[in-house]
C-alpha atoms as a PDB file:
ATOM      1  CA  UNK A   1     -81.586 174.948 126.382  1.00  0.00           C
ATOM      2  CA  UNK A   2     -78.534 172.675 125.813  1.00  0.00           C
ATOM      3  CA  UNK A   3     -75.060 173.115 125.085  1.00  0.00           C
ATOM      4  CA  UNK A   4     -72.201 170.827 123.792  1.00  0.00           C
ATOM      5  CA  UNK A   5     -68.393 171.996 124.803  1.00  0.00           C
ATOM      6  CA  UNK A   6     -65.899 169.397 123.322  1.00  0.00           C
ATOM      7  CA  UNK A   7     -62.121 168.941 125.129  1.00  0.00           C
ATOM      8  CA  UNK A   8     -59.420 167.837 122.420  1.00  0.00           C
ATOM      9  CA  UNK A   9     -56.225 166.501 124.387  1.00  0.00           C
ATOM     10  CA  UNK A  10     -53.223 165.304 122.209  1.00  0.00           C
ATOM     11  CA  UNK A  11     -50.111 163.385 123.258  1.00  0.00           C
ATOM     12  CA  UNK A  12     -49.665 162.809 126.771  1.00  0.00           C
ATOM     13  CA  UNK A  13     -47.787 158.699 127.966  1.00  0.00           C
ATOM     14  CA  UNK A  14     -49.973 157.240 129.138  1.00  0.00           C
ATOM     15  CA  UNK A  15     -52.553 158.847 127.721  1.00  0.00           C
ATOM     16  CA  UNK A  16     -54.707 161.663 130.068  1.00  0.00           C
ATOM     17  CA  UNK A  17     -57.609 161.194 131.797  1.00  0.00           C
ATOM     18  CA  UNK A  18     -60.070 163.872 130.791  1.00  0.00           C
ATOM     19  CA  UNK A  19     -62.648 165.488 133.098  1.00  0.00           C
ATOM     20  CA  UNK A  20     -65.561 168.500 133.044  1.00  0.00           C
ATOM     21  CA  UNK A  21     -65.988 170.096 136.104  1.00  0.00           C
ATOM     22  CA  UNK A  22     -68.750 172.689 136.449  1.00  0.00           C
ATOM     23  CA  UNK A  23     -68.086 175.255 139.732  1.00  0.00           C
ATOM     24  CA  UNK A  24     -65.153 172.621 141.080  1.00  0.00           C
ATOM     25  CA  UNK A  25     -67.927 169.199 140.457  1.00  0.00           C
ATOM     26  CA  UNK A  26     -66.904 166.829 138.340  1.00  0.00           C
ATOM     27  CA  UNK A  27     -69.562 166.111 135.623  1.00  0.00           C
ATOM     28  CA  UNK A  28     -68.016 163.829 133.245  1.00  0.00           C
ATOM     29  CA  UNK A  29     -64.693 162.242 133.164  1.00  0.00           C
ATOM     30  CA  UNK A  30     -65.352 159.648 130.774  1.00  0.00           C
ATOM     31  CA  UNK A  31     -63.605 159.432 126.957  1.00  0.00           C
ATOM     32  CA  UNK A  32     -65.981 159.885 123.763  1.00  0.00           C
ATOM     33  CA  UNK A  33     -63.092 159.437 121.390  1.00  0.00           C
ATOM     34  CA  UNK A  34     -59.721 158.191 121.293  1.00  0.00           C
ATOM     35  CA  UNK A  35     -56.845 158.042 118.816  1.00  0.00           C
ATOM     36  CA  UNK A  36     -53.293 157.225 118.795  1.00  0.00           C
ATOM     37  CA  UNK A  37     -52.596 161.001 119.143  1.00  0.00           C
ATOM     38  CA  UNK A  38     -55.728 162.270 120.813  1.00  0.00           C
ATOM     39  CA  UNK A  39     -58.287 161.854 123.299  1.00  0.00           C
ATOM     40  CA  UNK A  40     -61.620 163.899 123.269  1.00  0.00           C
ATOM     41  CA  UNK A  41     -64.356 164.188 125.855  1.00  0.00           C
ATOM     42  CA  UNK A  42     -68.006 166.166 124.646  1.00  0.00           C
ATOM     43  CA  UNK A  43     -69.854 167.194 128.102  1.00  0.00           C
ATOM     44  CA  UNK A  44     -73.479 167.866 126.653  1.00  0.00           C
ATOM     45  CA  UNK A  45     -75.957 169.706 129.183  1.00  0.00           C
ATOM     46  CA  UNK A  46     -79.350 169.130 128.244  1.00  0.00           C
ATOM     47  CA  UNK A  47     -81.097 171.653 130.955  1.00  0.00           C
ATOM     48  CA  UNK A  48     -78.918 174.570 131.502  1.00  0.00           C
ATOM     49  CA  UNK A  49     -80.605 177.753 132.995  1.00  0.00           C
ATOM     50  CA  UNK A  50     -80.512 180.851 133.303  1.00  0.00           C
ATOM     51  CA  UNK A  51     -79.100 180.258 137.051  1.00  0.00           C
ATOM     52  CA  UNK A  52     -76.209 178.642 135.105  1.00  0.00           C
ATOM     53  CA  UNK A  53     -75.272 181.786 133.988  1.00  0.00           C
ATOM     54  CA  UNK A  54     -71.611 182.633 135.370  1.00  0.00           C
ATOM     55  CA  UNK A  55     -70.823 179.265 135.851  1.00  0.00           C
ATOM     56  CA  UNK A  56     -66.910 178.167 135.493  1.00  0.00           C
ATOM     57  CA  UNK A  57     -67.060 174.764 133.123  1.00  0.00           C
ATOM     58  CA  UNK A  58     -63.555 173.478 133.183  1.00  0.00           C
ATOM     59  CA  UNK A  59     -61.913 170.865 131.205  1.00  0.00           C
ATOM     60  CA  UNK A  60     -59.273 169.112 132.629  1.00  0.00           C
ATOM     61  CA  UNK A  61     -56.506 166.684 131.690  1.00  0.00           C
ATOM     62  CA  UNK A  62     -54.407 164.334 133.913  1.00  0.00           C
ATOM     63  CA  UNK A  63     -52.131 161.372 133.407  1.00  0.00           C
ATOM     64  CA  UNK A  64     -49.941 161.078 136.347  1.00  0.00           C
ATOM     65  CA  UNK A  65     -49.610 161.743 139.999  1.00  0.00           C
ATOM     66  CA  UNK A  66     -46.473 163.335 139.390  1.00  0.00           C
ATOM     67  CA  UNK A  67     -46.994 166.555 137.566  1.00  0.00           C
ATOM     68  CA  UNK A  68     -50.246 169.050 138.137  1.00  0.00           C
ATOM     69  CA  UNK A  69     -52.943 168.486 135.561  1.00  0.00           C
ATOM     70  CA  UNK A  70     -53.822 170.781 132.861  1.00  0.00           C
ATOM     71  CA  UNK A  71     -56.925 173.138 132.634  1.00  0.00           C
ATOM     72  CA  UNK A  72     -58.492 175.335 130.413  1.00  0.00           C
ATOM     73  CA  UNK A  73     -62.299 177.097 131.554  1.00  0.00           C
ATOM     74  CA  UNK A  74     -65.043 178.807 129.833  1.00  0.00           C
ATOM     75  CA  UNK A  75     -67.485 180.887 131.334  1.00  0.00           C
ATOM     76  CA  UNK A  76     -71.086 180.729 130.721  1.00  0.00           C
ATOM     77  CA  UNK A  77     -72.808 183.913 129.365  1.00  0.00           C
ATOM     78  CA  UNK A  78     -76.249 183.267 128.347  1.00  0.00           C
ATOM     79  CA  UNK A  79     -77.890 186.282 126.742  1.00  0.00           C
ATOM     80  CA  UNK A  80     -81.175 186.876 124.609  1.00  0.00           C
ATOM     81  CA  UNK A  81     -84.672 184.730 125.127  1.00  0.00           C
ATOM     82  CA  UNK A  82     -83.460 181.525 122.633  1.00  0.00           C
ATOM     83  CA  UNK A  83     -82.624 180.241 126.309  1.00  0.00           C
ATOM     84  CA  UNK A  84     -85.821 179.982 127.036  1.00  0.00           C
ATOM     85  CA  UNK A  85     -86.799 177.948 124.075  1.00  0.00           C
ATOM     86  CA  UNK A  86     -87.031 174.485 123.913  1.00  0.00           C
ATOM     87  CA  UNK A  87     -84.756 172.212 122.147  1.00  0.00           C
ATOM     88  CA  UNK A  88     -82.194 175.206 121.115  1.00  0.00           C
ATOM     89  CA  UNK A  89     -78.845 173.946 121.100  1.00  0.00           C
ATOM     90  CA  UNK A  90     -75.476 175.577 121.364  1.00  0.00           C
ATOM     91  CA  UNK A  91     -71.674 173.950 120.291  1.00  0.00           C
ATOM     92  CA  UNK A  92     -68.479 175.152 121.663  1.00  0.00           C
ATOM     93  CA  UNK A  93     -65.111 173.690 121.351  1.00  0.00           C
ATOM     94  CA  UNK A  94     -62.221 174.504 124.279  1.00  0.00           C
ATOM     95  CA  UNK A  95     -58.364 174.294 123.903  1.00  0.00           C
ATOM     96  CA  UNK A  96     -55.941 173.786 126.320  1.00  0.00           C
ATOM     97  CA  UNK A  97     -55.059 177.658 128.175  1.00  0.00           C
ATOM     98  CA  UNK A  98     -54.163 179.357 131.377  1.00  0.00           C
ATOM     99  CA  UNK A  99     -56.941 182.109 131.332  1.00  0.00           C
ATOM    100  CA  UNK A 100     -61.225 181.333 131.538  1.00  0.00           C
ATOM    101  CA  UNK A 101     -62.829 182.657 128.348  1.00  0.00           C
ATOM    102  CA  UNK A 102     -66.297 183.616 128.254  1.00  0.00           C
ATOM    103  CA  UNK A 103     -68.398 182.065 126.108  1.00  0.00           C
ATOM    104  CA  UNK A 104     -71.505 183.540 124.806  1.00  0.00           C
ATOM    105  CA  UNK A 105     -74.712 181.701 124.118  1.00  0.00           C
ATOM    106  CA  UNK A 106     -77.687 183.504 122.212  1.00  0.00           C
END
């Protein structure tokens, strides 16, 4: 099973460094699209698991030393046997909050 969560950061000077942290690990910190407004980064994981299940993804966005970065999380919930299927795909988009939301793949 694999899942796509996309991270839409706008504003920010300079402009934010964006990261995806699963359980505290950085997985990707690298920029898939940029604007004069916004910056996006799409963490695809091509072999999640049922062990994944509970995880804490977290996107987070930095641009200076100065002031803490912002975060927003999703939990993983994977329910039903599509998880078990090959080449199922799920798509999630994530804003900017204080508070994990669980996410539900079926």
């Amino acid at each position: 099973m694999s899942i796509k969560v996309r991270c839409e950061v706008t504003g920010g000077s300079p402009k934010p460094k964006i990261s995806w942290l699963k359980n505290n690990k950085t997985l990707d910190d690298s920029i898939d699209e940029s604007s004069q407004d916004s910056s996006v980064n799409v963490l695809e994981i091509c072999d999640l698991k049922r062990e994944d299940m509970g995880s804490l993804l977290a996107c987070q966005a930095e641009n200076t030393n100065l002031a803490d970065p912002l975060t927003t999380a999703v939990i993983l919930d994977i329910y039903g046997e599509h998880c078990c299927y090959p080449g199922f795909k799920a798509t999630s988009k994530v804003s900017i909050s204080s508070q994990p939301r669980r996410h539900f793949f079926v």
